[in-house]
C-alpha atoms as a PDB file:
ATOM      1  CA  UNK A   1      54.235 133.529  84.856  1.00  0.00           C
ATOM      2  CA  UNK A   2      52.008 131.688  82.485  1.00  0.00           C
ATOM      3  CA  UNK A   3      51.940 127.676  83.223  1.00  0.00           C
ATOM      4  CA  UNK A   4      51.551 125.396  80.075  1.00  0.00           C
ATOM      5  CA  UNK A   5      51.025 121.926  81.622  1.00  0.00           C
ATOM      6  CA  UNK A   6      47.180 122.130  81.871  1.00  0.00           C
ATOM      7  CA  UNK A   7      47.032 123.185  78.388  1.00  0.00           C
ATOM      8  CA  UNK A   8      49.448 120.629  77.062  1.00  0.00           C
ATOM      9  CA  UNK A   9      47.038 117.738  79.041  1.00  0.00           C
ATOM     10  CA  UNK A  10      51.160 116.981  80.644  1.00  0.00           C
ATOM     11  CA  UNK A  11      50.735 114.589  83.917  1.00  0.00           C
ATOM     12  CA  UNK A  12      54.341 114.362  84.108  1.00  0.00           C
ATOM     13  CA  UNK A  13      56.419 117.510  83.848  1.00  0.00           C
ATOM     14  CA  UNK A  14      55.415 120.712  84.547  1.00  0.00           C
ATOM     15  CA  UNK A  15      56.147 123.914  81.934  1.00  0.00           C
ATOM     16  CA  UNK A  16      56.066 127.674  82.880  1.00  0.00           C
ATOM     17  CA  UNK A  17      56.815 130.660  80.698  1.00  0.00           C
ATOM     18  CA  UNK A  18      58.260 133.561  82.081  1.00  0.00           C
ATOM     19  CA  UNK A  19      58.250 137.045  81.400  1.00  0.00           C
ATOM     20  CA  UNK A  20      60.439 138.789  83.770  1.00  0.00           C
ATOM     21  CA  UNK A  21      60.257 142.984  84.021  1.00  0.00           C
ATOM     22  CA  UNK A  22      63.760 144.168  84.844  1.00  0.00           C
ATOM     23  CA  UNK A  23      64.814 143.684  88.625  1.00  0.00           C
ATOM     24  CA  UNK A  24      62.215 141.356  89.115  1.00  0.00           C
ATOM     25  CA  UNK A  25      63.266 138.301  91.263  1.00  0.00           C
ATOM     26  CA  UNK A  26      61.092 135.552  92.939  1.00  0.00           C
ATOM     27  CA  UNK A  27      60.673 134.119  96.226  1.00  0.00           C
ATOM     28  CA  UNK A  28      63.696 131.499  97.298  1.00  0.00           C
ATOM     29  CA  UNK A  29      61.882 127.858  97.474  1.00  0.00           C
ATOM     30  CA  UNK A  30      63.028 124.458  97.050  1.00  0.00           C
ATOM     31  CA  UNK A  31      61.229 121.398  95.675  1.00  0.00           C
ATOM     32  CA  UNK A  32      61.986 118.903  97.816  1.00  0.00           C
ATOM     33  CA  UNK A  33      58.763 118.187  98.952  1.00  0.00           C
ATOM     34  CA  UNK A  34      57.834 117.279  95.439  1.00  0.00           C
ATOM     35  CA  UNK A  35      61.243 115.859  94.337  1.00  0.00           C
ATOM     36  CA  UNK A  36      60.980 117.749  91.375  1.00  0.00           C
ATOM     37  CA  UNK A  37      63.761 118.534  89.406  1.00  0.00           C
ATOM     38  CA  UNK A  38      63.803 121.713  87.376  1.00  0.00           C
ATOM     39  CA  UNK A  39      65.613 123.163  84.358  1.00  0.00           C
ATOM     40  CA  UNK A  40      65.736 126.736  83.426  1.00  0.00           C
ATOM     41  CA  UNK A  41      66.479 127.952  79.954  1.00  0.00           C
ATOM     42  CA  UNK A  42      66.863 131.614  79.432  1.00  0.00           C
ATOM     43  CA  UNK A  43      65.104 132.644  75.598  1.00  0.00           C
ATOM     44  CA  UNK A  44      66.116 136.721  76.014  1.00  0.00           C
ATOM     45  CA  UNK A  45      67.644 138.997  78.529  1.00  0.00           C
ATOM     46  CA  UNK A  46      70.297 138.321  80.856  1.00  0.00           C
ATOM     47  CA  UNK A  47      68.832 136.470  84.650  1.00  0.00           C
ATOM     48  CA  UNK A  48      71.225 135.365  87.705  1.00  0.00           C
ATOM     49  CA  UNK A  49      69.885 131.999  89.421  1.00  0.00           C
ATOM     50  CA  UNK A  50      71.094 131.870  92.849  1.00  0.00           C
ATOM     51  CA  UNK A  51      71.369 128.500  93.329  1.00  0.00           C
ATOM     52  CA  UNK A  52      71.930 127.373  97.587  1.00  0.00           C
ATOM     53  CA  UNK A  53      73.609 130.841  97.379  1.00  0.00           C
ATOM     54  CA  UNK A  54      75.840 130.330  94.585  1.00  0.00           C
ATOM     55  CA  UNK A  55      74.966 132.550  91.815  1.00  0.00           C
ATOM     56  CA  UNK A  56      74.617 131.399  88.045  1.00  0.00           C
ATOM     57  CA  UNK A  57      75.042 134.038  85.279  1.00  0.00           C
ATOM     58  CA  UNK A  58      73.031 133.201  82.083  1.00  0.00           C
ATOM     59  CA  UNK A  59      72.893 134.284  78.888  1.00  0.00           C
ATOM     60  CA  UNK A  60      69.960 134.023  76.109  1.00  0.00           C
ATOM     61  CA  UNK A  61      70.300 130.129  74.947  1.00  0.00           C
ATOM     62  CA  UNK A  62      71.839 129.214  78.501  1.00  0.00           C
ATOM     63  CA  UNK A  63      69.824 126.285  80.263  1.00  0.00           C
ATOM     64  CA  UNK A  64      70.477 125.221  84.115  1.00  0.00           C
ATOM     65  CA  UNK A  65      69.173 122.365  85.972  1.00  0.00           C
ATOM     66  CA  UNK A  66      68.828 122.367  89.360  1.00  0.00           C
ATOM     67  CA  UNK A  67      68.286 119.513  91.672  1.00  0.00           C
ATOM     68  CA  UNK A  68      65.069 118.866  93.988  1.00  0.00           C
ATOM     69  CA  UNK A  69      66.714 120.025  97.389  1.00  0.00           C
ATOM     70  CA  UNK A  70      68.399 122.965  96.300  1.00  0.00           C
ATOM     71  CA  UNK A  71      66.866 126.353  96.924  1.00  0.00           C
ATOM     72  CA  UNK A  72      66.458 128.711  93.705  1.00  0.00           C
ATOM     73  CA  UNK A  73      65.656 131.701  92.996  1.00  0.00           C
ATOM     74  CA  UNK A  74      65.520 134.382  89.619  1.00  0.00           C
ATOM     75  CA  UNK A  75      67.399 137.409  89.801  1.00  0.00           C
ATOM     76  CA  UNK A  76      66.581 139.350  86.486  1.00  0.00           C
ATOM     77  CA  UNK A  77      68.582 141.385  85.387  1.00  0.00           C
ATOM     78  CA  UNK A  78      68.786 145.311  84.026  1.00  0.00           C
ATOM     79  CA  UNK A  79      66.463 144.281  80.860  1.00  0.00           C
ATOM     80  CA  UNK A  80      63.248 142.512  80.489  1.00  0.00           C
ATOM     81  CA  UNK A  81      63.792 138.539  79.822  1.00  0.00           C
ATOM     82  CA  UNK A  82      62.150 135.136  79.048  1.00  0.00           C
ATOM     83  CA  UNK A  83      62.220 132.474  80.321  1.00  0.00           C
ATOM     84  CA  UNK A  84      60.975 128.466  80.230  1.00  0.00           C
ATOM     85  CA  UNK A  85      60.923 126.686  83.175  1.00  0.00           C
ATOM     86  CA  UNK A  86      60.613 122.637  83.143  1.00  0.00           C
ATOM     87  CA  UNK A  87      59.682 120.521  86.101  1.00  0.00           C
ATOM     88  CA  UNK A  88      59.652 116.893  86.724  1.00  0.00           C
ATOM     89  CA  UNK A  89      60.464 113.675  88.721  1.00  0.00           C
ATOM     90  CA  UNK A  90      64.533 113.965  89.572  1.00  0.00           C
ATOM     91  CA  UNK A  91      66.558 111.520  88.362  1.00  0.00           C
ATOM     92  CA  UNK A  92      70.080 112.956  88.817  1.00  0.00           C
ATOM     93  CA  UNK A  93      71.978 115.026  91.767  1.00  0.00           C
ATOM     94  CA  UNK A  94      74.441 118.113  90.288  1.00  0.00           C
ATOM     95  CA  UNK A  95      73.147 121.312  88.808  1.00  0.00           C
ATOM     96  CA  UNK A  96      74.520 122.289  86.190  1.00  0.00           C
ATOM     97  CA  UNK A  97      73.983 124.799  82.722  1.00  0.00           C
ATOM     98  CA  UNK A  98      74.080 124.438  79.436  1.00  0.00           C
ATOM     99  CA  UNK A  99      73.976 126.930  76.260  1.00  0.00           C
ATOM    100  CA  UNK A 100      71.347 126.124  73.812  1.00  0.00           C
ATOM    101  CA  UNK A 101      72.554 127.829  71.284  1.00  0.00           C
ATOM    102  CA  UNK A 102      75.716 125.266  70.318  1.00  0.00           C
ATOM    103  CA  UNK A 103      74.547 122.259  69.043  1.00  0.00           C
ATOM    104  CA  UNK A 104      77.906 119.853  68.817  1.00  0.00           C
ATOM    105  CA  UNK A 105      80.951 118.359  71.146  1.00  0.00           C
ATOM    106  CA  UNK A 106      80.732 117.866  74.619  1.00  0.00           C
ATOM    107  CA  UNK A 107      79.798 120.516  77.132  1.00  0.00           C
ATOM    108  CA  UNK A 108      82.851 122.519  78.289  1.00  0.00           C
ATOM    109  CA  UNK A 109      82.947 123.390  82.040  1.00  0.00           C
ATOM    110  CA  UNK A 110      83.227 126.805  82.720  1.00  0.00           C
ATOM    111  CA  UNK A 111      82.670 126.486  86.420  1.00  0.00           C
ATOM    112  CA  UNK A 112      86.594 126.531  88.234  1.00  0.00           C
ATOM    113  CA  UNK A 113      85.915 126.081  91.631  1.00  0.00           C
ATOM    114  CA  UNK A 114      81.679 126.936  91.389  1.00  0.00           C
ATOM    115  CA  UNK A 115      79.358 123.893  93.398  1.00  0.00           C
ATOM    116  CA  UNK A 116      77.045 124.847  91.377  1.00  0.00           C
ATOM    117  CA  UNK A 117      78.490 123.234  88.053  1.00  0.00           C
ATOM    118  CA  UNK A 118      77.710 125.026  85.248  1.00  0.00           C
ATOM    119  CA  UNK A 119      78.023 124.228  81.807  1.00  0.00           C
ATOM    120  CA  UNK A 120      78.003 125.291  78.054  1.00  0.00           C
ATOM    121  CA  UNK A 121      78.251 123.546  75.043  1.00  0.00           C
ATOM    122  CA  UNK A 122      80.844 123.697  72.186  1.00  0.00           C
END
């Protein structure tokens, strides 16, 4: 893990990169303390984030955010990956994902019945 915030001189969100071996996975933690928010966006590879024990699939170009309170954690997959991972102040309540690598129309939900919400975009 290699944090960017003290180099970037940022006193209001927090940026990681990630390089993740295959079958790494990190400690389950919340944020709540902190109230920080976080989004995850997935550059290469293929990661899981179990999100309050509902796992996420993600592709490269996926993002997902995921709310203060809710416990996370990366489950890498079967080849090395990258990823960025944003903190900050919370301002909203639902995770949800995204895929970077559209970049018109709405998001489409491709979550059925999931809590967890995800998203990706048209």
């Amino acid at each position: 893990m290699r944090p960017l915030t003290d180099s970037l001189d940022s006193e209001q969100v927090g940026v990681s990169i990630a390089r993740c071996e295959p079958g790494w996975q990190n400690k389950s933690h919340d944020h709540a303390a902190e109230d920080h928010e976080e989004i995850y966006v997935l550059l290469e590879g293929e990661a899981t984030v179990v999100i309050d024990d509902e796992s996420v699939e993600l592709e490269a170009g996926d993002a997902v955010w995921i709310p203060p309170t809710a416990t996370r954690q990366i489950q890498n997959g079967d080849v090395e990956s990258a990823l960025v991972l944003v903190s900050a102040r919370r301002r909203s309540v639902e995770p949800r994902r995204v895929s970077t690598t559209q970049d018109r129309g709405p998001p489409t939900d491709l979550s059925g019945d999931r809590g967890s919400r995800p998203f990706k975009m048209k």
